[in-house]
C-alpha atoms as a PDB file:
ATOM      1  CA  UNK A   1      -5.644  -6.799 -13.559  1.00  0.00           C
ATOM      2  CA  UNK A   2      -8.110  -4.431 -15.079  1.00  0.00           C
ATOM      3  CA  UNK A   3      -7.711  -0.882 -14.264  1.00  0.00           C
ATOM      4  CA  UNK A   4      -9.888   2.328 -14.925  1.00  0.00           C
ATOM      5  CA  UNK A   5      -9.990   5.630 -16.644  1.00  0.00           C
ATOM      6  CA  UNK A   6      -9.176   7.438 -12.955  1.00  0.00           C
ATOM      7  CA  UNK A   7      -7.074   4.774 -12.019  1.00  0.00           C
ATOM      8  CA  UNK A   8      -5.148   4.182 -15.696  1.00  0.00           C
ATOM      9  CA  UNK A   9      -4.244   8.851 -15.596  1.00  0.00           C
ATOM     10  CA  UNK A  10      -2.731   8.364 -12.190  1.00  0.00           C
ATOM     11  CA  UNK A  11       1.136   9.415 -12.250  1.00  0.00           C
ATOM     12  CA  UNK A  12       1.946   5.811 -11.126  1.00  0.00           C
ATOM     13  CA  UNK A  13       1.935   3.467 -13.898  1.00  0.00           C
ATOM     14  CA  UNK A  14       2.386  -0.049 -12.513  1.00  0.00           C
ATOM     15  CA  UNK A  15       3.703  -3.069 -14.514  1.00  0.00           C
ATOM     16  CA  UNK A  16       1.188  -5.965 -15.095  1.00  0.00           C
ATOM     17  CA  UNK A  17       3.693  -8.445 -13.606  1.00  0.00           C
ATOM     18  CA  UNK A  18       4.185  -6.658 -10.685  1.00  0.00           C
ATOM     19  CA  UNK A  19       0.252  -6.323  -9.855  1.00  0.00           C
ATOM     20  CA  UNK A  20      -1.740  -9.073  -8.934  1.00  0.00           C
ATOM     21  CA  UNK A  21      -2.428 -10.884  -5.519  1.00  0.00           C
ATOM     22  CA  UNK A  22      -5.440 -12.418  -4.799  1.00  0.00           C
ATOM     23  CA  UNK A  23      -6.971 -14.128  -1.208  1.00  0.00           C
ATOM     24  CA  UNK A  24      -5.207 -17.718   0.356  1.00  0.00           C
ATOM     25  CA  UNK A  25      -7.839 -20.047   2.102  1.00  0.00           C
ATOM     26  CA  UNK A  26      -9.764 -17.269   4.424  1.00  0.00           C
ATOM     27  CA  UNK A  27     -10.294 -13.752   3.550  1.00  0.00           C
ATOM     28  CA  UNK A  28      -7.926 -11.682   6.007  1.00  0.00           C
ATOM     29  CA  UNK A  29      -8.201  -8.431   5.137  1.00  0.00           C
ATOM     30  CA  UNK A  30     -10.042  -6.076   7.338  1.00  0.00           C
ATOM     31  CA  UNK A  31     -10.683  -2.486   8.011  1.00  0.00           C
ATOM     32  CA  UNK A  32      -8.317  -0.901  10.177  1.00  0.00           C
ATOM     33  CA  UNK A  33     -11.209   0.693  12.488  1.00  0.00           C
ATOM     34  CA  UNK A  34     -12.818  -3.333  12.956  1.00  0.00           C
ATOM     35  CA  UNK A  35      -9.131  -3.991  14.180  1.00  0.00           C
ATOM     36  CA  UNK A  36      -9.360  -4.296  18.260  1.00  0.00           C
ATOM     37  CA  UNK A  37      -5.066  -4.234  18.405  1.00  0.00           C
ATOM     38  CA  UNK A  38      -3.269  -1.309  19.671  1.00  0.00           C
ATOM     39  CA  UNK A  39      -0.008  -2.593  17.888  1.00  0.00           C
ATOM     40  CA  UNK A  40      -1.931  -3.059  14.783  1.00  0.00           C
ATOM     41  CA  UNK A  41      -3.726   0.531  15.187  1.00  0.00           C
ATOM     42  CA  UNK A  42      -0.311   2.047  15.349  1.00  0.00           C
ATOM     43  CA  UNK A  43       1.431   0.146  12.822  1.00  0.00           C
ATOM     44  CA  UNK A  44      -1.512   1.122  10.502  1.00  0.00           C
ATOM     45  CA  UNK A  45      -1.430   5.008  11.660  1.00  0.00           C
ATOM     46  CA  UNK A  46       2.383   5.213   9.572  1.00  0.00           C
ATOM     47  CA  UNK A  47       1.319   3.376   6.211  1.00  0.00           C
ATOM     48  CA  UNK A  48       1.066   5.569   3.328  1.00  0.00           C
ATOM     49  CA  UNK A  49      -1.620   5.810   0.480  1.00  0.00           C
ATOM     50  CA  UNK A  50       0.186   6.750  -3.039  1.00  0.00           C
ATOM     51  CA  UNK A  51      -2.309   8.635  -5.077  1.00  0.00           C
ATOM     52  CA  UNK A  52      -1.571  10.423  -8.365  1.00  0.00           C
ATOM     53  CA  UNK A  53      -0.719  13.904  -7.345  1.00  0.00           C
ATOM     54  CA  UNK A  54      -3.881  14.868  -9.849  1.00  0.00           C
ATOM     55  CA  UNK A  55      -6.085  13.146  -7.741  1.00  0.00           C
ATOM     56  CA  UNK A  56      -5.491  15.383  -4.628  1.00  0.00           C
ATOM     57  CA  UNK A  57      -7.027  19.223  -5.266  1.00  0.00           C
ATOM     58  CA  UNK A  58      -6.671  21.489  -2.046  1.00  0.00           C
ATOM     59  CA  UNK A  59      -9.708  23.298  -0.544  1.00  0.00           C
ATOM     60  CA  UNK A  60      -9.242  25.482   2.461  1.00  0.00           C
ATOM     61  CA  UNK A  61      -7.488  23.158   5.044  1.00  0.00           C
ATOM     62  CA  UNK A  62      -9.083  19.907   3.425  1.00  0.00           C
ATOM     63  CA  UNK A  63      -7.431  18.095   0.741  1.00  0.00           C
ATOM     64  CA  UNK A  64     -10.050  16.014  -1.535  1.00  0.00           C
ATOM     65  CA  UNK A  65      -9.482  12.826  -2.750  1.00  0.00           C
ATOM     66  CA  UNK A  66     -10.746  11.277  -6.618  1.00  0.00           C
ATOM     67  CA  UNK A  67     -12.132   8.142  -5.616  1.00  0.00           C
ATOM     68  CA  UNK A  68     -14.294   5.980  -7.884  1.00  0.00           C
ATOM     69  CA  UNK A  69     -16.895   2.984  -7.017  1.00  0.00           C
ATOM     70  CA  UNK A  70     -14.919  -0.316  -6.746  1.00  0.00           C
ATOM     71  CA  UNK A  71     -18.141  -1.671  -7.744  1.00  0.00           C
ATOM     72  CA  UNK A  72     -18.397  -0.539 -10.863  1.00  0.00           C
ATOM     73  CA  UNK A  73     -14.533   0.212 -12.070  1.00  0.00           C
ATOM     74  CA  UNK A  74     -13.921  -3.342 -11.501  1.00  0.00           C
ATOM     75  CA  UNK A  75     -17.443  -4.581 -12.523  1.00  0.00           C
ATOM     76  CA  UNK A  76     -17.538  -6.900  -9.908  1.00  0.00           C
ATOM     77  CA  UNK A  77     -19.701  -9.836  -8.943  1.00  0.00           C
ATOM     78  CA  UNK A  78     -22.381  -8.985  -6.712  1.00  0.00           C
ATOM     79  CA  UNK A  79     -21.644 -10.196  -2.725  1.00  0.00           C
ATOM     80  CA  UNK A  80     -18.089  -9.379  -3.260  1.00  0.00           C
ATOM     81  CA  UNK A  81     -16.695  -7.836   0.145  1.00  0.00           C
ATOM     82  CA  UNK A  82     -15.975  -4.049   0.233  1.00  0.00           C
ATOM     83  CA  UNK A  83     -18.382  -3.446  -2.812  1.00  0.00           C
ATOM     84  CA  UNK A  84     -19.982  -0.177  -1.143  1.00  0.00           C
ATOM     85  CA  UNK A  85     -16.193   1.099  -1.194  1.00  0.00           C
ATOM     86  CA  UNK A  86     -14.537   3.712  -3.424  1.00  0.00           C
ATOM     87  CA  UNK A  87     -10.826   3.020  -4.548  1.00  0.00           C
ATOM     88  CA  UNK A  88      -8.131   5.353  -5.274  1.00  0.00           C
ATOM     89  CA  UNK A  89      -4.739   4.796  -4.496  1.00  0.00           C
ATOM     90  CA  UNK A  90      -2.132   2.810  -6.884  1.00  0.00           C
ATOM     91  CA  UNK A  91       0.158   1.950  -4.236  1.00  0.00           C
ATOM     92  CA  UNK A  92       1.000   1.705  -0.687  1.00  0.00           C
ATOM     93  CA  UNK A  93       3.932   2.835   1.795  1.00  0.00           C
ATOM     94  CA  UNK A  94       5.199   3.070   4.931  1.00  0.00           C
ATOM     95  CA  UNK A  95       7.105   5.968   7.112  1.00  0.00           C
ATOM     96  CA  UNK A  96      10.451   4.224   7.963  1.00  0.00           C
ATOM     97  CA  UNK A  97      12.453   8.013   9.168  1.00  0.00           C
ATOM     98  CA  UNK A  98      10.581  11.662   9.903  1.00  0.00           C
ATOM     99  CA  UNK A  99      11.006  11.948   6.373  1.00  0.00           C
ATOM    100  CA  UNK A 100      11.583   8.774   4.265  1.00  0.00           C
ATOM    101  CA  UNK A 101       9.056   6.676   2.605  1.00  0.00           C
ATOM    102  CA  UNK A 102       9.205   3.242   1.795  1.00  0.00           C
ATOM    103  CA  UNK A 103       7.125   1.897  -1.136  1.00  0.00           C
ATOM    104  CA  UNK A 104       7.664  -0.568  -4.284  1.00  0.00           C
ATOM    105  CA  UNK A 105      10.464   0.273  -6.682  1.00  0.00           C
ATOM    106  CA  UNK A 106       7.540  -0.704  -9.422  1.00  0.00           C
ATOM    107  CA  UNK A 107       5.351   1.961  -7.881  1.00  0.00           C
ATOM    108  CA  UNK A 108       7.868   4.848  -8.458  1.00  0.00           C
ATOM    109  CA  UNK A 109       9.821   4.796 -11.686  1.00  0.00           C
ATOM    110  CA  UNK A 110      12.072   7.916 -11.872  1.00  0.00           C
ATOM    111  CA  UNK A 111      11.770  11.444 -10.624  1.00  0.00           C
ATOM    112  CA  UNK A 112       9.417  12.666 -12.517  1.00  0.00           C
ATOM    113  CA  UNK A 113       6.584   9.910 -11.240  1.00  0.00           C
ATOM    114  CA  UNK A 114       7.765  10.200  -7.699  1.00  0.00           C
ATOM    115  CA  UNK A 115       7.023  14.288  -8.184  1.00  0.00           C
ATOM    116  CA  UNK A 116       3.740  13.363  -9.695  1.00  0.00           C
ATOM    117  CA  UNK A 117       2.891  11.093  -6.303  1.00  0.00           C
ATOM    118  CA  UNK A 118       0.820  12.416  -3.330  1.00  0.00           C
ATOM    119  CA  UNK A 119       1.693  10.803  -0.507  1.00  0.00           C
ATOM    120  CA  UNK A 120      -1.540  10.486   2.021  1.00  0.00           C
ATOM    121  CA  UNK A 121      -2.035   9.109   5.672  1.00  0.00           C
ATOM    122  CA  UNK A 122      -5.550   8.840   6.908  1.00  0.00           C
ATOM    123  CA  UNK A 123      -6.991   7.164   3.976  1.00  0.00           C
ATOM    124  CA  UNK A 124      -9.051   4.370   5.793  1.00  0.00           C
ATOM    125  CA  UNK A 125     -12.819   3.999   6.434  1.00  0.00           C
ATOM    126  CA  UNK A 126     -14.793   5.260   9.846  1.00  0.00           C
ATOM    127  CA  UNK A 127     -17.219   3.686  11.562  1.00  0.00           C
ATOM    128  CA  UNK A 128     -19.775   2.999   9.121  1.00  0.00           C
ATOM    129  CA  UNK A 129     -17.447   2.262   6.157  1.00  0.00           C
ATOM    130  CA  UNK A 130     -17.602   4.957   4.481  1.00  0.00           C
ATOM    131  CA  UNK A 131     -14.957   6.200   2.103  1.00  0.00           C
ATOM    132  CA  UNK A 132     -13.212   9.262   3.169  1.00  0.00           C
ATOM    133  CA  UNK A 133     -13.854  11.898   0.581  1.00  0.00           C
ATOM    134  CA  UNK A 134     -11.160  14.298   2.053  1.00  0.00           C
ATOM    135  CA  UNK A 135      -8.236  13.902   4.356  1.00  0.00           C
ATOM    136  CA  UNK A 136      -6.671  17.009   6.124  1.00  0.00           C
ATOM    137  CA  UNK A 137      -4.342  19.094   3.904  1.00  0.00           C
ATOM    138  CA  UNK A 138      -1.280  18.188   6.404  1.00  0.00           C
ATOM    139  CA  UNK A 139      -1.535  14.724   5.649  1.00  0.00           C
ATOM    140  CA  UNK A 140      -0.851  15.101   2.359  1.00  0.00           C
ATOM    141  CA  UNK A 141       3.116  14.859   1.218  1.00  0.00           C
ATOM    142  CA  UNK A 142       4.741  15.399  -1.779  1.00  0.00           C
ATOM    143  CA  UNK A 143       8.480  13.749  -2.954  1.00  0.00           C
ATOM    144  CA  UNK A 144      11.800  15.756  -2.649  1.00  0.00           C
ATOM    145  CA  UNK A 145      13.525  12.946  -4.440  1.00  0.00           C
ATOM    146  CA  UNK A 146      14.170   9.386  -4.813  1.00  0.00           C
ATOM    147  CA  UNK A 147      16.938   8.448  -2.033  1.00  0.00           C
ATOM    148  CA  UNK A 148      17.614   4.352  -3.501  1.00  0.00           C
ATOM    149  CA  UNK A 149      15.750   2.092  -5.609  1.00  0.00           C
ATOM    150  CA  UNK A 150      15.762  -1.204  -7.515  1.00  0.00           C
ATOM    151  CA  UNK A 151      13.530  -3.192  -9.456  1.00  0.00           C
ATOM    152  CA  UNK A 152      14.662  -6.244 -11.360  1.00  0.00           C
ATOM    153  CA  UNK A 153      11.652  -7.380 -12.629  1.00  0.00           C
ATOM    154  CA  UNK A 154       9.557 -10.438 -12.491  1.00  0.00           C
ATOM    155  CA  UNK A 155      11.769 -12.336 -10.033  1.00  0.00           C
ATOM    156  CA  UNK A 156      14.064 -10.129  -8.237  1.00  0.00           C
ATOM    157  CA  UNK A 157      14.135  -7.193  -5.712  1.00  0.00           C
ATOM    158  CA  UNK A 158      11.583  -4.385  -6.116  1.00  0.00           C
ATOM    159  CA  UNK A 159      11.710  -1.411  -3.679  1.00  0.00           C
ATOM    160  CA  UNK A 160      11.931   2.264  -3.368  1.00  0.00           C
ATOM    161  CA  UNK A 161      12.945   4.480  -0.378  1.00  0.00           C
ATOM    162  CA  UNK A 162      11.414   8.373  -1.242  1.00  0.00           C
ATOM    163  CA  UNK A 163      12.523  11.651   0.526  1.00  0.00           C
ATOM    164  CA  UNK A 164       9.035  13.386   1.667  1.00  0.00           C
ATOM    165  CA  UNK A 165       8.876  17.430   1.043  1.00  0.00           C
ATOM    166  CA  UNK A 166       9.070  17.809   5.050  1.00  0.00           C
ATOM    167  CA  UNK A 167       9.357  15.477   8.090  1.00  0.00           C
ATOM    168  CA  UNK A 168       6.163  13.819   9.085  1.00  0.00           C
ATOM    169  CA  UNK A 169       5.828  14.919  12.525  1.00  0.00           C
ATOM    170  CA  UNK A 170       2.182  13.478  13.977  1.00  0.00           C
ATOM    171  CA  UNK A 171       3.116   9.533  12.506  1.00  0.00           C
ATOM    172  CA  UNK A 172       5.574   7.519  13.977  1.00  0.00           C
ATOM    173  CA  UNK A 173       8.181   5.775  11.670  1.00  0.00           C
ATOM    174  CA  UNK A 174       8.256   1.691  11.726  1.00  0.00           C
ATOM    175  CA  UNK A 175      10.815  -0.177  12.713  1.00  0.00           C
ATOM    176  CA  UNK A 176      12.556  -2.056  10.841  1.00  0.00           C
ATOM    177  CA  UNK A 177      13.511  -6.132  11.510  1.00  0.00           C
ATOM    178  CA  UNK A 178      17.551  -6.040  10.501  1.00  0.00           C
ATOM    179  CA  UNK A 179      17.934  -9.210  10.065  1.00  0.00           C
ATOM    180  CA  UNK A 180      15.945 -11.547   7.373  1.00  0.00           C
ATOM    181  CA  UNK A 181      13.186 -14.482   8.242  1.00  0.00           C
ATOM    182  CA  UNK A 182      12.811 -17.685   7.783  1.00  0.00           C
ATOM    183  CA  UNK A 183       9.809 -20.250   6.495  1.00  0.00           C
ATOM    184  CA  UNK A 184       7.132 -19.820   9.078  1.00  0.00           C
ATOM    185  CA  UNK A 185       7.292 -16.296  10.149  1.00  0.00           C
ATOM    186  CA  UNK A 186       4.085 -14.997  10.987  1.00  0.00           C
ATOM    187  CA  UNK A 187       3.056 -12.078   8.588  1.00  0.00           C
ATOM    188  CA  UNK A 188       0.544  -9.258   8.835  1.00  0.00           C
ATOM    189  CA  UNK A 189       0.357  -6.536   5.926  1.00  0.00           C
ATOM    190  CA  UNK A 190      -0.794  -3.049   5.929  1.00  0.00           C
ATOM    191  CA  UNK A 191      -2.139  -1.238   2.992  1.00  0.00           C
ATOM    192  CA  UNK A 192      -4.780  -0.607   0.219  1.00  0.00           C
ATOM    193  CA  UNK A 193      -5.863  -3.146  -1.820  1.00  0.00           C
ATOM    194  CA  UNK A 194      -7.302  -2.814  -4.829  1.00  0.00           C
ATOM    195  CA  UNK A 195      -7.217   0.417  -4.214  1.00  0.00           C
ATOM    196  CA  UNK A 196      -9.563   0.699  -1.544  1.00  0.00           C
ATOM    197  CA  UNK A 197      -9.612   2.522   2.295  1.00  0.00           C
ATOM    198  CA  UNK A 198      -7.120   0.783   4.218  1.00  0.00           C
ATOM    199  CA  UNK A 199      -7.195  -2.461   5.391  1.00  0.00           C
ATOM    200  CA  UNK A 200      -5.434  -5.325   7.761  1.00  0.00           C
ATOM    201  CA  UNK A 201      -4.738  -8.509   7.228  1.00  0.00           C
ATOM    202  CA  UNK A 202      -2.666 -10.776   9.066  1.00  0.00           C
ATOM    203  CA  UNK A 203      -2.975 -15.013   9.165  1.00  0.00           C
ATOM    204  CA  UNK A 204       0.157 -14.740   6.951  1.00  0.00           C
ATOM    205  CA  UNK A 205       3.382 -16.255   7.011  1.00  0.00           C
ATOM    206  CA  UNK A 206       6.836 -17.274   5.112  1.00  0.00           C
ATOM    207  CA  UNK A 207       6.576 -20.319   2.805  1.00  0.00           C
ATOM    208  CA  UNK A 208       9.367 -19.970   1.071  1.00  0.00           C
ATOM    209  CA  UNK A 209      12.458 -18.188   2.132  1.00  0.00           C
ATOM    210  CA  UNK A 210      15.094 -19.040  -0.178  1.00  0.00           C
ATOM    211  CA  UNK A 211      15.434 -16.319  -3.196  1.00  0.00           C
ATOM    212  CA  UNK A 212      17.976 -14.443  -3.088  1.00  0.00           C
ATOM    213  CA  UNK A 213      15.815 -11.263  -2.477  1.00  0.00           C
ATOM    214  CA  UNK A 214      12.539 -12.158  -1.403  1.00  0.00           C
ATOM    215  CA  UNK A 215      10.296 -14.534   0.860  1.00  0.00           C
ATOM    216  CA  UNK A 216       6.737 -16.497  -0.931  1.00  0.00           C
ATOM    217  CA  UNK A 217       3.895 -15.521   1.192  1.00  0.00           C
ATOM    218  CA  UNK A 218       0.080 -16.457   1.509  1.00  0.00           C
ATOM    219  CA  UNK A 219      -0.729 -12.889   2.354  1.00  0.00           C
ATOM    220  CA  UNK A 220      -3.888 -11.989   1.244  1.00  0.00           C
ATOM    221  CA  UNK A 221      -2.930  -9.114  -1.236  1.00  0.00           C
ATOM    222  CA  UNK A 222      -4.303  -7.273  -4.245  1.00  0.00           C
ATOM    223  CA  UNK A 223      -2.838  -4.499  -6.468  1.00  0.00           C
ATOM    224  CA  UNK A 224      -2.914  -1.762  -4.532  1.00  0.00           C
ATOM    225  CA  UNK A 225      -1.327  -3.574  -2.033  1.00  0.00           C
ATOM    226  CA  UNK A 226       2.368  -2.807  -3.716  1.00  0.00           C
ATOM    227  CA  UNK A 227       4.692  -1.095  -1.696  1.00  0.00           C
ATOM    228  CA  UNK A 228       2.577  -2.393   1.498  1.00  0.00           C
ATOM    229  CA  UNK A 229       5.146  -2.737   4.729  1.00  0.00           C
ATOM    230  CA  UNK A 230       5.117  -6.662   5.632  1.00  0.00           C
ATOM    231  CA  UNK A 231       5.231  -6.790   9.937  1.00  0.00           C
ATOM    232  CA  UNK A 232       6.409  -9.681  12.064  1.00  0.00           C
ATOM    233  CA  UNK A 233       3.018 -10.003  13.515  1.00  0.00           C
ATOM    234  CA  UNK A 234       4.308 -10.701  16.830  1.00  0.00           C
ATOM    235  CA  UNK A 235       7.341  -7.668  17.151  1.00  0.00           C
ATOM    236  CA  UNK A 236       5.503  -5.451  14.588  1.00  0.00           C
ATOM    237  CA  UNK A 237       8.836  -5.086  13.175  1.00  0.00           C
ATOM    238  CA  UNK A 238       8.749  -4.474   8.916  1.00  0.00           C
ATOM    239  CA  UNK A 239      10.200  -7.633   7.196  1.00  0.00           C
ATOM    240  CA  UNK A 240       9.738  -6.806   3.778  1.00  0.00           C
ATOM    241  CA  UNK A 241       7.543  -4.905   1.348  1.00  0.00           C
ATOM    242  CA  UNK A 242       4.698  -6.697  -0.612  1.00  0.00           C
ATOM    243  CA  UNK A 243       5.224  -6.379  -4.363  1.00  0.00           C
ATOM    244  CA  UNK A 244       3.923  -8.937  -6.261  1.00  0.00           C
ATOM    245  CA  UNK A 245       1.995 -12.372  -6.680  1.00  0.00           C
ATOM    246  CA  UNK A 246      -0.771 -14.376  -8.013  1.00  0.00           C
ATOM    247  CA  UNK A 247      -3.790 -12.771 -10.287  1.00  0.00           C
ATOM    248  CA  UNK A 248      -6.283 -10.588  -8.090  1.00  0.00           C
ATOM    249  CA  UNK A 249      -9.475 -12.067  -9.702  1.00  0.00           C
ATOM    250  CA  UNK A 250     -11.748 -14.428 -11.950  1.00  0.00           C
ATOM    251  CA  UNK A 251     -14.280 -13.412 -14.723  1.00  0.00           C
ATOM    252  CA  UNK A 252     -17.300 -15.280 -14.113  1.00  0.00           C
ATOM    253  CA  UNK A 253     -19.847 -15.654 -16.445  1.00  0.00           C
ATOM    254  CA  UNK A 254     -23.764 -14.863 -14.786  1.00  0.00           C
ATOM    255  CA  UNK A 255     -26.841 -17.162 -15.437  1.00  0.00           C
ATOM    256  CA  UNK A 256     -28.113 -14.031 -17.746  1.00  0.00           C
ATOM    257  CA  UNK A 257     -24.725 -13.902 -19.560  1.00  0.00           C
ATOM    258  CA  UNK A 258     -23.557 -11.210 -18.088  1.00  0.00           C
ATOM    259  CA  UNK A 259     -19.934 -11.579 -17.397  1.00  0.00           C
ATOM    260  CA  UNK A 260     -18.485 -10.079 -13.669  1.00  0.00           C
ATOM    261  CA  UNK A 261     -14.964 -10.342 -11.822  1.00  0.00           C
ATOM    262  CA  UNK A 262     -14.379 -12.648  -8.382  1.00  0.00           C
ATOM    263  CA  UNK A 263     -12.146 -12.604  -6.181  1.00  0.00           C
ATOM    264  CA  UNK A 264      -9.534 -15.541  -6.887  1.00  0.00           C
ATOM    265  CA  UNK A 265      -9.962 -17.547  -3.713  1.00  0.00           C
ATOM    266  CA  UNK A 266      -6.411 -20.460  -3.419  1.00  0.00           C
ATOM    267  CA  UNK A 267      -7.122 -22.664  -1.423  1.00  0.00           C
ATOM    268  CA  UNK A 268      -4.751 -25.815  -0.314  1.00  0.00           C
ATOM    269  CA  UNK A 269      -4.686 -27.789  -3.177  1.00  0.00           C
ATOM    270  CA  UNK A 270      -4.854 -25.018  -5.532  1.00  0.00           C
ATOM    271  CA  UNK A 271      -0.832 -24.605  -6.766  1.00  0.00           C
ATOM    272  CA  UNK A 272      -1.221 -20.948  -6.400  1.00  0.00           C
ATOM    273  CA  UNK A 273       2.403 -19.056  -7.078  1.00  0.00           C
ATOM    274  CA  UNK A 274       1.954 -17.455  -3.480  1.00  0.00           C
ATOM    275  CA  UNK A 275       2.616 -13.347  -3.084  1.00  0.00           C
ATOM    276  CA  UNK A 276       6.325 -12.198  -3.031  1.00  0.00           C
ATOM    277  CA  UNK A 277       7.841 -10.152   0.036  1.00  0.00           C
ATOM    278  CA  UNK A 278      11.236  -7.713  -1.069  1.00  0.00           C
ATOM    279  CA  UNK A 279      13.565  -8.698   1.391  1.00  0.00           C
ATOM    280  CA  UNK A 280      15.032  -6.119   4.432  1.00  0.00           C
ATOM    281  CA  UNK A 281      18.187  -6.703   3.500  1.00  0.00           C
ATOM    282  CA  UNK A 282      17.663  -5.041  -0.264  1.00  0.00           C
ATOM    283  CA  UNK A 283      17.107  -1.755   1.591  1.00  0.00           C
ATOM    284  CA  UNK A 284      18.340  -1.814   5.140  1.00  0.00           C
ATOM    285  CA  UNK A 285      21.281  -0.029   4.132  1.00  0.00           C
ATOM    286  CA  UNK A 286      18.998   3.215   3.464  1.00  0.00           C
ATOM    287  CA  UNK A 287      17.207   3.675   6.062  1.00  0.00           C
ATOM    288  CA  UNK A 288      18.466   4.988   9.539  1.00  0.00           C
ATOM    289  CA  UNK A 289      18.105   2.675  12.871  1.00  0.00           C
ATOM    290  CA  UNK A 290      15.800   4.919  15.349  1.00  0.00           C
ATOM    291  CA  UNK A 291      13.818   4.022  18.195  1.00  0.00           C
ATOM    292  CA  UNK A 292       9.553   3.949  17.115  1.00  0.00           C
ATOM    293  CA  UNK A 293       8.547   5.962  20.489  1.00  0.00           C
ATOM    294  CA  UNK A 294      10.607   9.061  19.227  1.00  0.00           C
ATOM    295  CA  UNK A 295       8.843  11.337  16.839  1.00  0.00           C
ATOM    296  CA  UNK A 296      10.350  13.636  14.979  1.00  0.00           C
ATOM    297  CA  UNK A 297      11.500  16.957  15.896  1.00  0.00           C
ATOM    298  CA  UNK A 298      11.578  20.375  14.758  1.00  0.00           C
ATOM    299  CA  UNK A 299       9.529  19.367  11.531  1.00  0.00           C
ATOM    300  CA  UNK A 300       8.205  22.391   9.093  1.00  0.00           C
ATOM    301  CA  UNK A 301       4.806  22.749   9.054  1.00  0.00           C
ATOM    302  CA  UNK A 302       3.249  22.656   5.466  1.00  0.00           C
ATOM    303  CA  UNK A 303       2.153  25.809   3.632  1.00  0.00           C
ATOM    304  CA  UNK A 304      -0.863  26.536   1.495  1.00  0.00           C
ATOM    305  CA  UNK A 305       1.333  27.416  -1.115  1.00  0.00           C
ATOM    306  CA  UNK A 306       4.022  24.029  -1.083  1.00  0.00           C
ATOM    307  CA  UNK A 307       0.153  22.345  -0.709  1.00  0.00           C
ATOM    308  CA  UNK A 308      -1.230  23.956  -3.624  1.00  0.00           C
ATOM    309  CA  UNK A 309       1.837  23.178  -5.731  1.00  0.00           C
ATOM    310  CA  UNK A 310       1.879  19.474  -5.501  1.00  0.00           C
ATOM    311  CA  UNK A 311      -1.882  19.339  -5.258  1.00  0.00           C
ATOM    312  CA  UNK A 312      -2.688  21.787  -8.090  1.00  0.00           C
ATOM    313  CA  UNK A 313      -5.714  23.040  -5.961  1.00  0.00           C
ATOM    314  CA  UNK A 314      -7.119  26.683  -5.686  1.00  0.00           C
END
């Protein structure tokens, strides 16, 4: 998938492989304020945008966000949804303990790239769908460390659990589903595709359960989307993180010549590869059984100075 200048400096440096998902039969995704689902709200309110920690620059209590015009970064073909949207984040995540993230193992490579990663809740549209330009400076997390994390490439496991700086105390973690699926599962998945404000898209399910470490999907998925937590639509319970699939999009070639990028569209009869789901039972073993109605306690508030080190602002 092509990527841009903003997009190409970020601190997280994703694999080709590992990157592209496009849309199966109907377009699912949606924003999270067009979602009329109090589960889905409150799944959505603990997923995670990663952003390259140079993206994020502090002002006063507002931490701004380097966005760029999906529009134009991925010259796309005019009608394509979400045009009027800016993108920004590489990856996505999901709160899992008051202080543990869970993301792609692709999406954070060693120490040094989980250090460079902003961690940001709140990036999603308003009414309107606008692009936020700014989140508040509490939402904004940076990594203590790597806690586990395994990537075996093209056809294996791929997931990351990251220690935040401080416990997240106004998002809930996600629980987790203990036990694997099977074919048939309905799926929904949380997170920012292509980059862009957050979105919803459920309609999902299992096709193929049989690797060793992860399920086939249809999920409707781009890059961006890595790292995304995968929910049992019906317990809201994380199955599995999204990490990679099928190519994101088409070049098309205008009347006038001028070439453009579509969204790949599979439809029934299209043999696409389907999207690949890392398996709960990769990771279980890190993360701590809790109960989602708890939040966490006794949490340290950030400071202007931890903010302005991971943020670089003024």
């Amino acid at each position: 998938m092509r990527r841009t200048v903003l997009l190409a400096a970020a601190a997280v440096l994703v694999p080709a492989f590992l990157s592209s998902m496009p849309v199966y039969n109907e377009d699912d995704r949606r924003d999270t304020v067009d979602v009329q689902d109090d589960q889905a709200q409150a799944l959505a309110d603990s997923t995670v945008a990663l952003f390259g920690a140079d993206q994020v620059k502090l002002r006063g209590g507002r931490a701004s966000l380097a966005t760029e015009s999906y529009q134009q970064a991925l010259q796309l073909c005019p009608g394509e949804r979400f045009n009027d949207q800016n993108i920004g984040p590489n990856c996505s995540g999901s709160l899992v303990a008051p202080d543990l993230v869970l993301t792609a193992g692709h999406c954070i490579q060693d120490e040094a790239s989980c250090k460079a990663t902003a961690f940001v809740f709140g990036f999603r549209t308003r009414k309107g769908g606008a692009t936020p330009k700014s989140v508040s400076a509490d939402q904004v997390y940076g990594c203590a460390g790597i806690v586990g994390r395994k990537l075996e490439g093209e056809a294996g496991t791929d997931w990351a659990v990251v220690r935040l700086d401080r416990a997240v105390t106004d998002h809930k973690p996600l629980a987790v589903h203990r036990q694997d699926v099977s074919n048939g599962t309905p799926l929904t998945v949380i997170g920012y595709p292509s980059g862009l404000p957050e979105k919803i898209a459920d309609g999902g399910a299992v096709l193929d359960a049989s690797p060793a470490g992860f399920y086939r999907t249809n999920l409707d998925t781009f890059h961006g989307n890595s790292g995304s937590p995968v929910f049992h639509s019906q317990s809201g319970k994380i199955v599995g993180i999204l990490v990679r699939g099928e190519n994101d999009y088409e070049e098309v070639t205008l009347p006038d010549g001028t070439k453009c990028q579509k969204t790949k569209h599979c439809g029934p009869s299209d043999n696409c590869r389907g999207e690949d789901v890392t398996k709960v039972s990769e990771f279980a073993q890190f993360i701590p059984e809790h109960r989602r109605t708890r939040r966490a306690s006794a949490a340290k508030s950030p400071t202007l100075d931890s903010l302005r080190k991971l943020t670089g602002g003024d």
